[in-house]
Protein backbone atom coordinates (compact mmCIF):
# COMPACT_ATOMS: atom_id res chain seq x y z
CA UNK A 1 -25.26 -2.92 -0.95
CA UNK A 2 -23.43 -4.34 -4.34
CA UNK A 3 -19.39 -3.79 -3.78
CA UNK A 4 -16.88 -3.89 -6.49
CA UNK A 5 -13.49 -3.84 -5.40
CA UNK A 6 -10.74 -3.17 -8.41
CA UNK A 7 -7.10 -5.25 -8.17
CA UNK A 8 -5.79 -8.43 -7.49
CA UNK A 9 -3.54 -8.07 -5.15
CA UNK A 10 -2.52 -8.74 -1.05
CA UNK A 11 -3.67 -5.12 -0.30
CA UNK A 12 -7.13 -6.00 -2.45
CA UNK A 13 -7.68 -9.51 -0.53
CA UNK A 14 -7.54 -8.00 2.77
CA UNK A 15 -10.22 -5.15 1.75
CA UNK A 16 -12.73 -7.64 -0.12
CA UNK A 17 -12.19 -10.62 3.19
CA UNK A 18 -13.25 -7.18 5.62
CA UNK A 19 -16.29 -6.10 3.04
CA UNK A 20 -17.46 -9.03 3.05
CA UNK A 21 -18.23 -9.39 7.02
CA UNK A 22 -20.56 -6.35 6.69
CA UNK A 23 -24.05 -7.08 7.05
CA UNK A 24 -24.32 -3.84 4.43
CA UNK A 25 -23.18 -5.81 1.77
CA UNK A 26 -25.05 -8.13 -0.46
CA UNK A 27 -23.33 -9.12 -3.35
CA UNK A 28 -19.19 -8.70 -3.80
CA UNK A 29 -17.76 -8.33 -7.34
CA UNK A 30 -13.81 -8.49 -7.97
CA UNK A 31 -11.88 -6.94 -10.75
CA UNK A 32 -10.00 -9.33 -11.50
CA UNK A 33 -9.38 -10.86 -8.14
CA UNK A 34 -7.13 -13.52 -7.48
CA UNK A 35 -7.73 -17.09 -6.03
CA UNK A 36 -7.92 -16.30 -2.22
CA UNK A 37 -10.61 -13.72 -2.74
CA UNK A 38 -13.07 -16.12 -4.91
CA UNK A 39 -12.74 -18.57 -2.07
CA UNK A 40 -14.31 -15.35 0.38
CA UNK A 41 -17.63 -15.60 1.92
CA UNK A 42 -20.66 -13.11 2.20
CA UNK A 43 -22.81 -13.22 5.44
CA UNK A 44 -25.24 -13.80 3.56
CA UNK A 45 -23.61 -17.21 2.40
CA UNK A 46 -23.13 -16.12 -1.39
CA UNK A 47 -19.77 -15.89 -2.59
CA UNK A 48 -17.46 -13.34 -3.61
CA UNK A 49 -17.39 -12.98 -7.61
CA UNK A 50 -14.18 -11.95 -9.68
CA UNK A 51 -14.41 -10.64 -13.10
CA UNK A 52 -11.55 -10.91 -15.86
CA UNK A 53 -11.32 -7.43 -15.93
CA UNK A 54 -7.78 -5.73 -15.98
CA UNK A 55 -7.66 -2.72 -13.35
CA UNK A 56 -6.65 -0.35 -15.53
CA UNK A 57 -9.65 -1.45 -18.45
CA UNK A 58 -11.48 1.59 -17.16
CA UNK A 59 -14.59 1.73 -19.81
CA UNK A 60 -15.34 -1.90 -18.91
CA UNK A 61 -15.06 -1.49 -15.52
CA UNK A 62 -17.74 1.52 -15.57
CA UNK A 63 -19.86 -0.88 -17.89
CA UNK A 64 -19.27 -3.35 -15.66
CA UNK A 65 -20.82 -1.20 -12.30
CA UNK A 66 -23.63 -0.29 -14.57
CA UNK A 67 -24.73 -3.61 -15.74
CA UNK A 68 -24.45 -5.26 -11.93
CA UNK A 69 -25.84 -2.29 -10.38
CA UNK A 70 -22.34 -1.40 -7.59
CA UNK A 71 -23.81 0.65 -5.09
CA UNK A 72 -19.68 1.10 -4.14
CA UNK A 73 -16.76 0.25 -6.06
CA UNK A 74 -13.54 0.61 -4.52
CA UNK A 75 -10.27 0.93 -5.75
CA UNK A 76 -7.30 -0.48 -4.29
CA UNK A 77 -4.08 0.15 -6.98
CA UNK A 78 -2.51 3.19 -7.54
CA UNK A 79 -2.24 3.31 -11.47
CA UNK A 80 -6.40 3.34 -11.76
CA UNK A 81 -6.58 6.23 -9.53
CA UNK A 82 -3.77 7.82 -11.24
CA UNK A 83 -5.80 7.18 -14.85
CA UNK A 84 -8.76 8.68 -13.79
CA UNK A 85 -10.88 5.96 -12.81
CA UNK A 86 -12.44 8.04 -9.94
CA UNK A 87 -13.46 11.13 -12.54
CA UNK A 88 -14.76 8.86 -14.80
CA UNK A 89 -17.28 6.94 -12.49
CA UNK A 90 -18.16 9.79 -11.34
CA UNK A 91 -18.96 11.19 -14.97
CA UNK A 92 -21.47 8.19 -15.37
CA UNK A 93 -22.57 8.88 -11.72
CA UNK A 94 -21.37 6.10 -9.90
CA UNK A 95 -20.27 5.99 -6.45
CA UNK A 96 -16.81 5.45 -6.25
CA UNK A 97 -13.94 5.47 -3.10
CA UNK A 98 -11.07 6.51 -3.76
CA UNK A 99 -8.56 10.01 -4.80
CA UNK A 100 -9.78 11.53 -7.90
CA UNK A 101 -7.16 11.83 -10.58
CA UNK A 102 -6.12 15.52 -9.10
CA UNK A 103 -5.51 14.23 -5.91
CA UNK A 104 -3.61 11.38 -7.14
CA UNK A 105 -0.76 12.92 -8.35
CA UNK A 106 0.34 12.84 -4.35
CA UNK A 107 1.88 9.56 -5.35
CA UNK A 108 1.66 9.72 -9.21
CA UNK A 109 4.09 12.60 -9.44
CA UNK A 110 6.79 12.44 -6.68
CA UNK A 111 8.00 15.86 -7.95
CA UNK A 112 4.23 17.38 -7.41
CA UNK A 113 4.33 16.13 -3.61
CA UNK A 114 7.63 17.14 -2.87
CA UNK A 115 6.71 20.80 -4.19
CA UNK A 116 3.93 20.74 -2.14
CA UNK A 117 5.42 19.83 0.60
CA UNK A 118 7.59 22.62 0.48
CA UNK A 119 4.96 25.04 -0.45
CA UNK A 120 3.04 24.18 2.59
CA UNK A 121 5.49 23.73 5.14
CA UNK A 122 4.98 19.82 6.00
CA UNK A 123 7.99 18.43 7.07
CA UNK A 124 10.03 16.70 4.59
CA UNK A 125 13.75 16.10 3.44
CA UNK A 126 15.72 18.28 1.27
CA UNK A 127 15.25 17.37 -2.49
CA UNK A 128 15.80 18.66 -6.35
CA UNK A 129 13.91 17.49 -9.35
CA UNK A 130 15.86 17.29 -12.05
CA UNK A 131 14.85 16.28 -15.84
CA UNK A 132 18.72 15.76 -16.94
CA UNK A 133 20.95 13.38 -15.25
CA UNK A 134 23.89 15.43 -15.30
CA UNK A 135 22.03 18.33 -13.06
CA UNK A 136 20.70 15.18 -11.27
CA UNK A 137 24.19 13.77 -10.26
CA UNK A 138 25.43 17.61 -9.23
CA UNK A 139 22.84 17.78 -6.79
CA UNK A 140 23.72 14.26 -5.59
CA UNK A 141 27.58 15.11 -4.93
CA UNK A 142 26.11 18.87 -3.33
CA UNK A 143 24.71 16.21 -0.74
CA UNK A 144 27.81 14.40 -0.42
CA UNK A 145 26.17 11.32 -2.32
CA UNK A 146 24.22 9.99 0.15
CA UNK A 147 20.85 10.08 -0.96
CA UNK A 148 17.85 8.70 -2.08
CA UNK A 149 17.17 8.13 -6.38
CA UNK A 150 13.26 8.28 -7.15
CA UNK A 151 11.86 8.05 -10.80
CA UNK A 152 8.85 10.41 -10.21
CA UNK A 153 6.29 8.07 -11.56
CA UNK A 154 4.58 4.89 -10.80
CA UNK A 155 7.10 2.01 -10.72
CA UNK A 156 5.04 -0.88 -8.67
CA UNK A 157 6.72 0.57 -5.40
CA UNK A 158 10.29 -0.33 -6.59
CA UNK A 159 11.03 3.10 -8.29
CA UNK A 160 13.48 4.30 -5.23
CA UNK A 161 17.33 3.61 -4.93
CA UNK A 162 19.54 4.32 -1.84
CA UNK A 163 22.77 5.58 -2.03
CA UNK A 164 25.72 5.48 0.08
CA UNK A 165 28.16 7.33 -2.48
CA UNK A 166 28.37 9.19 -4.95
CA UNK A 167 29.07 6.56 -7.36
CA UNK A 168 26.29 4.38 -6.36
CA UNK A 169 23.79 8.01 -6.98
CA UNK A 170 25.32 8.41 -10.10
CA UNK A 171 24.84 4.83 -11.46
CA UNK A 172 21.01 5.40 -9.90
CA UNK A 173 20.61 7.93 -12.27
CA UNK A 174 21.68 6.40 -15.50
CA UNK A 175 20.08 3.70 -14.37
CA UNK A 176 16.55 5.00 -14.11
CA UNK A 177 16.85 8.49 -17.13
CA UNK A 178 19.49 6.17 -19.33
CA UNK A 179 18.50 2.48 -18.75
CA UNK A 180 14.85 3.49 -18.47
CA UNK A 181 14.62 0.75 -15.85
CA UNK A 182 11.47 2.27 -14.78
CA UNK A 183 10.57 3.42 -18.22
CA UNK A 184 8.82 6.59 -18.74
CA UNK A 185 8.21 6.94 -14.79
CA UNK A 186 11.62 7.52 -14.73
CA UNK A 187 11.57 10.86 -17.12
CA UNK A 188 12.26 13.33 -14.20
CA UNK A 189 14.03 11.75 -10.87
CA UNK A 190 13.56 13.29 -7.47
CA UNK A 191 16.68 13.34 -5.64
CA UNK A 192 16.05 13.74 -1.78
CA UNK A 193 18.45 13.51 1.27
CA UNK A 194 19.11 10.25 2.80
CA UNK A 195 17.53 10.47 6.55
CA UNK A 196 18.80 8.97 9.71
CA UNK A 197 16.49 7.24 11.92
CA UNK A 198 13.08 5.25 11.81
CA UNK A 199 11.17 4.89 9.27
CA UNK A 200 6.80 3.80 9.65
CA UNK A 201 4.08 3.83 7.40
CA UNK A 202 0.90 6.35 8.54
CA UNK A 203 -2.28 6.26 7.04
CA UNK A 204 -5.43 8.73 7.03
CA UNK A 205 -8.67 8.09 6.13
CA UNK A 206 -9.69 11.41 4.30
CA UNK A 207 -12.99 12.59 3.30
CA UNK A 208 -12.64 16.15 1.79
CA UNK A 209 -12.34 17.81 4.87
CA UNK A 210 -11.29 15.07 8.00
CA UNK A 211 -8.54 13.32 7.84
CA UNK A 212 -8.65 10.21 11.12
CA UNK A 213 -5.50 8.60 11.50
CA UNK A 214 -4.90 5.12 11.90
CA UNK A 215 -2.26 3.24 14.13
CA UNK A 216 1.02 3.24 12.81
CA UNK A 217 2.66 0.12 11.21
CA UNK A 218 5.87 -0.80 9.78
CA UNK A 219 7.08 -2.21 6.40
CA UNK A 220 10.21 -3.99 5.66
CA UNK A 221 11.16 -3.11 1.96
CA UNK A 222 14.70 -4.28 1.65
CA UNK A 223 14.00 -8.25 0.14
CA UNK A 224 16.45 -9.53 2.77
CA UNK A 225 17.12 -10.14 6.32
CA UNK A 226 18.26 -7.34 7.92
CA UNK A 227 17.39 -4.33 5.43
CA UNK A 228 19.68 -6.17 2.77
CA UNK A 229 19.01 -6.99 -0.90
CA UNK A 230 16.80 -5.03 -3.65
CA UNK A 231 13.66 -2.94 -2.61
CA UNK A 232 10.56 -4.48 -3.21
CA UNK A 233 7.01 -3.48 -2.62
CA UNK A 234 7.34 -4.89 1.07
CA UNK A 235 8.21 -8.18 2.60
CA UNK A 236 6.21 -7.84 5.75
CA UNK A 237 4.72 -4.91 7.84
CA UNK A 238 3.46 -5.42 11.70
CA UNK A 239 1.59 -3.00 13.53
CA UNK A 240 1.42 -1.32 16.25
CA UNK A 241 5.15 0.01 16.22
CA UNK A 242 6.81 1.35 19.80
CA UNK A 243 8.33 3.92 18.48
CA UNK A 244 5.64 6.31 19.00
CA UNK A 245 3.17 6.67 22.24
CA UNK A 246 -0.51 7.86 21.41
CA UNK A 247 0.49 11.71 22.13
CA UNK A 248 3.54 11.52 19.59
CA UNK A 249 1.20 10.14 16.74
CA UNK A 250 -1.52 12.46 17.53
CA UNK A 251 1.43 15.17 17.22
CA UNK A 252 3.01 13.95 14.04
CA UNK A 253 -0.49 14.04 12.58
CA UNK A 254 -1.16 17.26 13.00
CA UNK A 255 1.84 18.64 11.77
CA UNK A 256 1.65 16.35 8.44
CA UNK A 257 -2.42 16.15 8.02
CA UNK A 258 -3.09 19.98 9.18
CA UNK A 259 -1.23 21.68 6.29
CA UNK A 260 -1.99 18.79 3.87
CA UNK A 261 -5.93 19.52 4.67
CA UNK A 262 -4.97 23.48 4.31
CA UNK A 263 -2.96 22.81 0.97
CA UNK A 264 -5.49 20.90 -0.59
CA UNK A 265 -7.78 23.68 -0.18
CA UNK A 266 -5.53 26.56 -1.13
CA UNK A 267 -5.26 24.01 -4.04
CA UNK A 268 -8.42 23.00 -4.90
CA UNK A 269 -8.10 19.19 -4.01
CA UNK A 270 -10.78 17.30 -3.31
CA UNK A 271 -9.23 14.69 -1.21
CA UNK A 272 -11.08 11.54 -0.73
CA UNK A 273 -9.72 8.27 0.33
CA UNK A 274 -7.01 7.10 1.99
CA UNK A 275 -3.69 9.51 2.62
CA UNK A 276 -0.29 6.97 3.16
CA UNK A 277 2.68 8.84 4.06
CA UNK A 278 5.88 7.03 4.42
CA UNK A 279 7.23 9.13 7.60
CA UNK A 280 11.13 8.91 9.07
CA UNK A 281 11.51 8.89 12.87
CA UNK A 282 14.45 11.68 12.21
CA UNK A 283 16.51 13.21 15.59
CA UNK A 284 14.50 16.60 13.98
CA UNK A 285 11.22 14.85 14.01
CA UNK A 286 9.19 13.12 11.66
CA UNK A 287 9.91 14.22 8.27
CA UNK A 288 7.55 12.90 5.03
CA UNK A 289 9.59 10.86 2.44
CA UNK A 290 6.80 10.38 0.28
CA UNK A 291 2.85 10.70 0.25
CA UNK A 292 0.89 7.53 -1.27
CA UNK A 293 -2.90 7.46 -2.16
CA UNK A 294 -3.82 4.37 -1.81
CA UNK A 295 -3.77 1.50 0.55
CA UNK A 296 -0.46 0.70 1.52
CA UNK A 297 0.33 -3.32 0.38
CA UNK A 298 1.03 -5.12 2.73
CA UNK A 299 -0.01 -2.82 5.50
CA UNK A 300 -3.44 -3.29 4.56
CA UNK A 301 -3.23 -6.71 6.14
CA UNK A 302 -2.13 -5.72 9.61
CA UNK A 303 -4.33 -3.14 9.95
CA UNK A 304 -7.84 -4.53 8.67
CA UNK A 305 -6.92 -7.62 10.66
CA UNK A 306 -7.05 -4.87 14.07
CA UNK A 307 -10.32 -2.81 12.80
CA UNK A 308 -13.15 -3.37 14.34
CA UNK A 309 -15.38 -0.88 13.04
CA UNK A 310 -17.39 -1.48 9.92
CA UNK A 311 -14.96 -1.04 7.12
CA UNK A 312 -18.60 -0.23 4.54
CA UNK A 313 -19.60 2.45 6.90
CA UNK A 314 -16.38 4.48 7.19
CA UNK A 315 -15.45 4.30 3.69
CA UNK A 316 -19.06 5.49 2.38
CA UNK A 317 -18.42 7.92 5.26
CA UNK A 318 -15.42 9.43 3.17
CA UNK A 319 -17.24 9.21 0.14
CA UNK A 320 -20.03 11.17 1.68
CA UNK A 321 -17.88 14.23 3.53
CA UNK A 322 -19.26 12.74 6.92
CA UNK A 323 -16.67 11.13 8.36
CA UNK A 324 -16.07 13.76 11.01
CA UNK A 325 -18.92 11.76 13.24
CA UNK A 326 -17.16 8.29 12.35
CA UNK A 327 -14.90 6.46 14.75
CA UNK A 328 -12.35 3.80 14.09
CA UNK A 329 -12.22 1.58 16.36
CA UNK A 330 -8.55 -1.05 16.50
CA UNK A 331 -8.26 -3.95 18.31
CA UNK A 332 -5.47 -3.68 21.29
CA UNK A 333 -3.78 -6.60 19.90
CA UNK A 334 -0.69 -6.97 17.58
CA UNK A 335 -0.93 -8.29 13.92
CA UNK A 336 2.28 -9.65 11.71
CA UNK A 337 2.34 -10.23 7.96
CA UNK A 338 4.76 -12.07 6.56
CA UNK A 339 5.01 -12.05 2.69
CA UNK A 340 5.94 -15.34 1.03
CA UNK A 341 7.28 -14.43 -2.32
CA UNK A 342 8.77 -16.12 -6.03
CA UNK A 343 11.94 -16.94 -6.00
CA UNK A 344 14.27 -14.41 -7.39
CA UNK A 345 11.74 -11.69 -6.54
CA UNK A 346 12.01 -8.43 -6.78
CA UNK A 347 14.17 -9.91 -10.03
CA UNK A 348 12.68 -11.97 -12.55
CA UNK A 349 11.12 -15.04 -11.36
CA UNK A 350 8.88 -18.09 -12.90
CA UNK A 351 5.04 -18.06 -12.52
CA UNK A 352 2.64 -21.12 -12.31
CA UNK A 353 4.41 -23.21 -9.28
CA UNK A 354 2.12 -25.41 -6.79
CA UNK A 355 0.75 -24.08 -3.53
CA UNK A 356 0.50 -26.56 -0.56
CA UNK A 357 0.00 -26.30 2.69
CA UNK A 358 -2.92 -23.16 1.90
CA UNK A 359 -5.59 -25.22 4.32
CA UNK A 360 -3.41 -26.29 6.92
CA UNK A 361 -2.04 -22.68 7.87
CA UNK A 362 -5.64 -22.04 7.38
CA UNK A 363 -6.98 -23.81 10.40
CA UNK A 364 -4.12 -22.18 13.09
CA UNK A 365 -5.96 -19.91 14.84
CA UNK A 366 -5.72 -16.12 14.81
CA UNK A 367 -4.09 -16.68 11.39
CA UNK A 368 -5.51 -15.23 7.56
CA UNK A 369 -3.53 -15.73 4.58
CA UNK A 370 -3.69 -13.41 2.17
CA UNK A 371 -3.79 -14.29 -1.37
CA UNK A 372 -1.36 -11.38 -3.84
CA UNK A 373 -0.02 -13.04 -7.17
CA UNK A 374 -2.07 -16.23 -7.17
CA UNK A 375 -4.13 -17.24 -9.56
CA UNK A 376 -6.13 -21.10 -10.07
CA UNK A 377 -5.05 -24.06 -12.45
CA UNK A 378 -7.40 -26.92 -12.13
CA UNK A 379 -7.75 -28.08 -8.66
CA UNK A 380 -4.72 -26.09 -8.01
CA UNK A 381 -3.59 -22.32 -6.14
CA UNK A 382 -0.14 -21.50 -8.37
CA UNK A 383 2.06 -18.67 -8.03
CA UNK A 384 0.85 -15.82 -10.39
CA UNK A 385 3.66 -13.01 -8.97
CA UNK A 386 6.30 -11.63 -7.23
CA UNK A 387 4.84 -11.78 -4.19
CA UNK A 388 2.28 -14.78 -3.74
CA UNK A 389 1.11 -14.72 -0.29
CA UNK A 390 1.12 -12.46 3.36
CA UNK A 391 0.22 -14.60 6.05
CA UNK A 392 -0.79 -12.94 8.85
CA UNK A 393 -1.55 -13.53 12.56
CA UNK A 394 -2.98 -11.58 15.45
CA UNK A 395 -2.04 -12.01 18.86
CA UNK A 396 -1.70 -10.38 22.19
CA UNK A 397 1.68 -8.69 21.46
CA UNK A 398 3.96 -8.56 18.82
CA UNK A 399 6.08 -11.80 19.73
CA UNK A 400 2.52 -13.95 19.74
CA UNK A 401 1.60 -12.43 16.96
CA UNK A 402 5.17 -13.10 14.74
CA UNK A 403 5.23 -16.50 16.08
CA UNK A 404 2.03 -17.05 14.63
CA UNK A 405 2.52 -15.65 11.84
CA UNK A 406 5.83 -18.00 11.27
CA UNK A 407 4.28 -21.14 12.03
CA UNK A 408 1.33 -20.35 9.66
CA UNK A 409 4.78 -19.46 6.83
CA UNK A 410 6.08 -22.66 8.03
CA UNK A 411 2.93 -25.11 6.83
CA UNK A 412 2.85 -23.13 2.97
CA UNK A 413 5.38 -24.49 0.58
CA UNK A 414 6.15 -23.93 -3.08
CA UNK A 415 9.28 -23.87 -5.22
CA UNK A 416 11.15 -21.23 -4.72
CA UNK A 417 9.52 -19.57 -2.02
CA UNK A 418 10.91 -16.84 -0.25
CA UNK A 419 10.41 -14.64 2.91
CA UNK A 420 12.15 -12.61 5.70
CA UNK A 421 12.48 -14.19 8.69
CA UNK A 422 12.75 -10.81 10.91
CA UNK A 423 9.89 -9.33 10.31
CA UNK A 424 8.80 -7.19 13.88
CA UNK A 425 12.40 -8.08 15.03
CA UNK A 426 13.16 -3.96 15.33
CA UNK A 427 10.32 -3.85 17.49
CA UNK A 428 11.56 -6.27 19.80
């Protein structure tokens, strides 16, 4: 099979470096890529390809799958899906993976999940959506201002402010519908409760009809030690967390993915691809604080560095409707990813600085690093975003696995670099 994958960053690494180890696949195509995945390998000894095609160029990418003759392309970033990318293949009958543009608006439109959340009965907090700010800062004092701020559209994962007060959820709001700090995904904010408890990242692999669940993992969003500092897009996820046994996932699952599956139907939602909720461990139960429908970035890492089925089989299993007979199969061990990012990240920060250390964290063992905003100059790997890099290690439990992952962090240097240094600590 020919594979094009679409994106360039951590989340798209890890799916092109576990493509690329299926005998299925022939010849690997990137749009655009990024440094680490040029330097992957095919089984068949050719190497992976990138293309200087944006993500979101969606007529050249569909010229791009005709002319090279993609069996599969998959699509890794959310604003493609939420653009239509899927229909449009689709239109020029090409096999595609991924949410159509319908289904997309699960994470395009955080007001159009939350209603059908409530519509459906899946468990979620208590929310408004408001399109002025002065409605939006009435329902924040009704909830005592503590809450959580979402602009309701795309904003690179960093569209979400928690309050404590009502000052801080009034400044939110002027922030995002005044200061447009989102831009125009900030037009409407959702304003939801702020939930106690434990908060893990579950993902589905969906086909239509099935919906398998994988292992749960956990992301660190706060840019600092000890949930402090700025949200980001994640500064390190491990998986598996303790905080569920087997029988409370396969519960949670069923009350989230049972009335998604009948919603989507009710509907008409053709729901292909992969379903990411963002779930709190509340003293209630687990409650939904938002549905993604993609990948999430830089949970990808842990979990395709557990799978050990064939990642081309199960995903043209979703694209087919068959992936009722497919099993995923995970590794018992523990996998860590720790993102090394620019300085001043999520903030401004400077591009083009010197990677070293790249082949020496390479040859640790039960270590992959993970190229995300990297990009080649010369002989040289430089910084090309916010975050550059999620090194990640397996081992037989968590604390092997985070101590790999550190000493692998601990070779890589550039200016400015930056990174948590308690990432899997909650677990412990």
């Amino acid at each position: 099979m020919k594979l094009l994958v679409i994106g360039s960053g951590g989340r798209e690494h890890a799916l092109v470096w576990k493509l690329a180890q299926s005998p299925h696949v022939t010849e690997l195509w990137c749009a655009p890529g990024n440094a680490g995945m040029a330097g992957e390998d095919l089984r068949n000894g050719k190497k992976v390809l990138c293309v200087d095609l944006a993500a979101d160029a969606l007529a050249a990418l569909v010229a791009c799958a005709q002319v090279n003759k993609i069996d599969l392309t998959v699509v890794g970033p959310d604003n493609p899906l939420a653009l239509g990318i899927v229909d449009l293949f689709q239109q020029n009958r090409l096999r595609i993976w991924g949410p159509n543009q319908k289904a997309a608006q699960f994470e395009a439109s955080k007001a159009f999940s939350q209603r059908f959340m409530e519509k459906y009965g899946i468990p979620t907090a208590r929310a408004g959506t408001f399109s002025e700010a002065k409605l939006a800062k009435g329902f924040a004092a009704a909830l005592g201002g503590r809450c959580v701020v979402k602009a309701d559209g795309l904003a690179l994962g960093k569209g979400v402010l928690i309050c404590a007060n009502q000052a801080e959820a009034e400044q939110a709001v002027d922030e995002i519908m005044i200061g447009k700090a989102f831009g125009a995904a900030g037009a409407r904010v959702v304003i939801q409760e702020y939930l106690e408890g434990i908060e893990v990242s579950l993902h589905a692999l969906c086909d239509g009809k099935t919906a398998k669940i994988f292992p749960t993992s956990q992301d660190h969003k706060r840019a600092l030690d000890g949930d402090l500092g700025l949200n980001t897009g994640g500064m390190g996820t491990y998986s598996p967390t303790p905080f569920l046994t087997d029988a409370q996932l396969a519960r949670t699952a069923k009350s989230i993915l049972d009335p998604f599956l009948r919603g989507c139907v009710a509907e008409g939602i053709d729901y292909r691809g992969i379903l990411y909720p963002g779930i709190m461990l509340t003293p209630e139960g687990a409650k939904v604080l938002e549905f993604n429908a993609r990948f999430g970035d830089p949970e990808t890492q842990v979990y395709l560095t557990r799978l050990e089925s064939d990642l081309v089989e199960l995903l043209d299993a979703s694209v087919s409707g068959n992936l009722g007979t497919a099993e995923l199969k995970w590794s018992p061990q523990a996998s860590v990813c720790v993102v090394m990012a620019s300085g001043g990240y999520p903030g401004s920060y400077v591009k083009g600085k010197p990677i070293l250390g790249l082949d020496q964290a390479a040859m640790l063992p039960m270590v992959k690093v993970f190229h995300a905003g990297t990009a080649r100059a010369g002989e040289q790997i430089v910084t090309n975003g916010g975050r550059v890099l999620g090194v990640t290690a397996l081992g037989q439990d968590l604390k092997a696995a985070q101590a790999a992952a550190y000493a692998a962090v601990e070779k890589i240097h550039f200016d400015g670099a930056q990174f948590r240094r308690d990432i899997a600590a909650k677990a412990m």
